[in-house]
Every structure is written in C-alpha cells, then in structure tokens.
C-alpha atoms as a PDB file:
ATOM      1  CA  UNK A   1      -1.607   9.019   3.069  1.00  0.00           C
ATOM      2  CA  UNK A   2      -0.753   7.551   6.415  1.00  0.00           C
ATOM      3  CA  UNK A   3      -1.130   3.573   7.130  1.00  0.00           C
ATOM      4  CA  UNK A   4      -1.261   2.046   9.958  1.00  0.00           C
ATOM      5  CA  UNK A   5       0.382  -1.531   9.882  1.00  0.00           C
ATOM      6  CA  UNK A   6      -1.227  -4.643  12.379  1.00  0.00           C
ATOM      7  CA  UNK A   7       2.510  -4.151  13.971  1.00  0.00           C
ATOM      8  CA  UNK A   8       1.200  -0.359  14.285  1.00  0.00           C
ATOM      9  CA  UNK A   9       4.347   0.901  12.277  1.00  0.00           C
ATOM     10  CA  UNK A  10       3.621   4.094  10.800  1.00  0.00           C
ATOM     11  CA  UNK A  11       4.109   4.724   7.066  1.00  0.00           C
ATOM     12  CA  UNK A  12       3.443   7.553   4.909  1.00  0.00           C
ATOM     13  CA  UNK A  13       3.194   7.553   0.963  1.00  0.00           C
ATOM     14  CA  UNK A  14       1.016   8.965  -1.709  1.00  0.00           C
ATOM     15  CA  UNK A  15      -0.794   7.104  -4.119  1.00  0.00           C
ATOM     16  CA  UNK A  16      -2.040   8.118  -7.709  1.00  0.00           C
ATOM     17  CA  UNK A  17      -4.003   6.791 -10.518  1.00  0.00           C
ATOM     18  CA  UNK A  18      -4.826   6.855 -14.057  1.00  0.00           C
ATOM     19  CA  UNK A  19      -6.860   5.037 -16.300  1.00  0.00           C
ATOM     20  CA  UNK A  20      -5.715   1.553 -15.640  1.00  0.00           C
ATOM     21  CA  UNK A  21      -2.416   1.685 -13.674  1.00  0.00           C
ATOM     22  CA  UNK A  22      -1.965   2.784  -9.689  1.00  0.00           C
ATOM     23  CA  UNK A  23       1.421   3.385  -8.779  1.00  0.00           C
ATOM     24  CA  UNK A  24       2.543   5.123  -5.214  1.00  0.00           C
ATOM     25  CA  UNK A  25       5.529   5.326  -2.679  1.00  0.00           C
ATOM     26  CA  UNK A  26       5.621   4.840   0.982  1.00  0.00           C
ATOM     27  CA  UNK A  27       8.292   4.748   3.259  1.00  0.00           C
ATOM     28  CA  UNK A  28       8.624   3.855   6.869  1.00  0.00           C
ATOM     29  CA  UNK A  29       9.822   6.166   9.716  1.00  0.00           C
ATOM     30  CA  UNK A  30      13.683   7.153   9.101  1.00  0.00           C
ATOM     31  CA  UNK A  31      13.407   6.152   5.550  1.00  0.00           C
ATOM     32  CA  UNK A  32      15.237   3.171   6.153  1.00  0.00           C
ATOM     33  CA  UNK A  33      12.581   1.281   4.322  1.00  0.00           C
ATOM     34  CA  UNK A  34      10.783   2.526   0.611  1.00  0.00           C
ATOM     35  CA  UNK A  35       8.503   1.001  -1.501  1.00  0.00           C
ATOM     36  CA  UNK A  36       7.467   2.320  -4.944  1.00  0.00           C
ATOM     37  CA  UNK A  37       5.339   0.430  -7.268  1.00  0.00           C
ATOM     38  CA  UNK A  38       3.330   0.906 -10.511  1.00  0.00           C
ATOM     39  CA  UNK A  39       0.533  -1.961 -11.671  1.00  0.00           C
ATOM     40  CA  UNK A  40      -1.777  -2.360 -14.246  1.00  0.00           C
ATOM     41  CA  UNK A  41      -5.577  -1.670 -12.770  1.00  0.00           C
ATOM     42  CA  UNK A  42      -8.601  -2.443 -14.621  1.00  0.00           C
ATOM     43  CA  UNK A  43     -11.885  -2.663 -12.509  1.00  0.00           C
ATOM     44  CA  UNK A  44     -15.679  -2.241 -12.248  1.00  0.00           C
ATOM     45  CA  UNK A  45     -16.834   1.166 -12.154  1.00  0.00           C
ATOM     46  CA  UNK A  46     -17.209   2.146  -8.612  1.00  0.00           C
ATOM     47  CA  UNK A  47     -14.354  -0.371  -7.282  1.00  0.00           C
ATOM     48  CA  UNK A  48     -11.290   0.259  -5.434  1.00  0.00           C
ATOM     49  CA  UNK A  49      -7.534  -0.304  -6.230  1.00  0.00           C
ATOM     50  CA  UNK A  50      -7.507   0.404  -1.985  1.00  0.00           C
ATOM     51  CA  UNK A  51      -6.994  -3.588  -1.133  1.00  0.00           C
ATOM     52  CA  UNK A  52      -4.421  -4.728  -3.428  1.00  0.00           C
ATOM     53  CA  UNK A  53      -2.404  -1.483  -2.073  1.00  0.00           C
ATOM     54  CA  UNK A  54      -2.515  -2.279   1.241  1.00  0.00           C
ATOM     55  CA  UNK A  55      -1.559  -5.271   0.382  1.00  0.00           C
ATOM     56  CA  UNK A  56       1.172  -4.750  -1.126  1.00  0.00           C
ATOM     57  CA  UNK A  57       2.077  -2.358   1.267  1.00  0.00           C
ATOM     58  CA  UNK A  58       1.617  -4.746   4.203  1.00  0.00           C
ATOM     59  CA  UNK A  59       4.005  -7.347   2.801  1.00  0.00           C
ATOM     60  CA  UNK A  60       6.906  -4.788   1.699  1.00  0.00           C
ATOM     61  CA  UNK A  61       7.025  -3.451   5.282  1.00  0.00           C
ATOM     62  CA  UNK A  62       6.113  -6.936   7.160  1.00  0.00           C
ATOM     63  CA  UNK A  63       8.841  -8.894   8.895  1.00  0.00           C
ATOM     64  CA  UNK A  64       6.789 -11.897   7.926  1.00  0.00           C
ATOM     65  CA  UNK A  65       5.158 -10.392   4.638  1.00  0.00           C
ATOM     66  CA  UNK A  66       1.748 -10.506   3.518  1.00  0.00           C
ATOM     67  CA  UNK A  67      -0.503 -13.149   4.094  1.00  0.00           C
ATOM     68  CA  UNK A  68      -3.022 -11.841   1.815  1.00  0.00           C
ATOM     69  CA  UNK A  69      -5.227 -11.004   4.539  1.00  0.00           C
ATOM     70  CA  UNK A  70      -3.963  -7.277   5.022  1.00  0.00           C
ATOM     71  CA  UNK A  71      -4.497  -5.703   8.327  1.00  0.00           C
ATOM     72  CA  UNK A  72      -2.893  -2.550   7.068  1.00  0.00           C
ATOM     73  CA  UNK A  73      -5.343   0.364   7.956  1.00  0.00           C
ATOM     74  CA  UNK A  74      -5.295   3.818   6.476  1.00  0.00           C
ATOM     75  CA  UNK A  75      -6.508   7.193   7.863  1.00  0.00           C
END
C-alpha cells in the first residue's frame, strides 16, 4: 500500500484485518522511520477501518502529528 502524506512523503506498508482488530506496518523512504500497530476494530457492516489508519499513519510520520483531520492519501 503506498500513502501519500500532505508533506507528499512517500510511505509504503501493508495492512491486514481480521474480525475485529487491523494491524499494519509502514515505513518511510530509507527506513529511518517504522510504524507498526495492532487495534481493536468493531464496525458497521460495510464500513471502513481506512480513516483511523491514515490517521494514525499521518501523525507517526508528521513533524507536527496528526490533527485529526488526515490528509494522508493512498493509491
């Protein structure tokens, strides 16, 4: 998975689910930077775990961290 962060820093990670937890890793170019998390997810049928990851992507790799309004993209 490739996001694109508002400071258009590249990361690349790969994300995985099961019934009720996410978890994923991501690291940013060089590998100077890693993030791997695991959380609990419970949701509608037919919802997303997609926000709260870029979010929590957005404030690992932010120099000012999140602000909750993520402007992390992914493609």
């Amino acid at each position: 998975m490739r996001v694109t962060l508002p400071d258009h820093t590249v990361l690349w990670g790969k994300t995985g689910t099961e019934p009720g937890y996410t978890n994923a890793v991501f690291a940013a170019p060089g590998g100077g930077r890693r993030l791997v998390y695991s959380f609990n997810y419970t949701a509608p049928p037919d919802s997303s775990e997609m926000p709260y990851v870029l979010r929590i992507v957005q404030a690992a790799f932010s120099h000012a961290g999140g602000d909750g309004n993520s402007g992390a993209r992914t493609k």
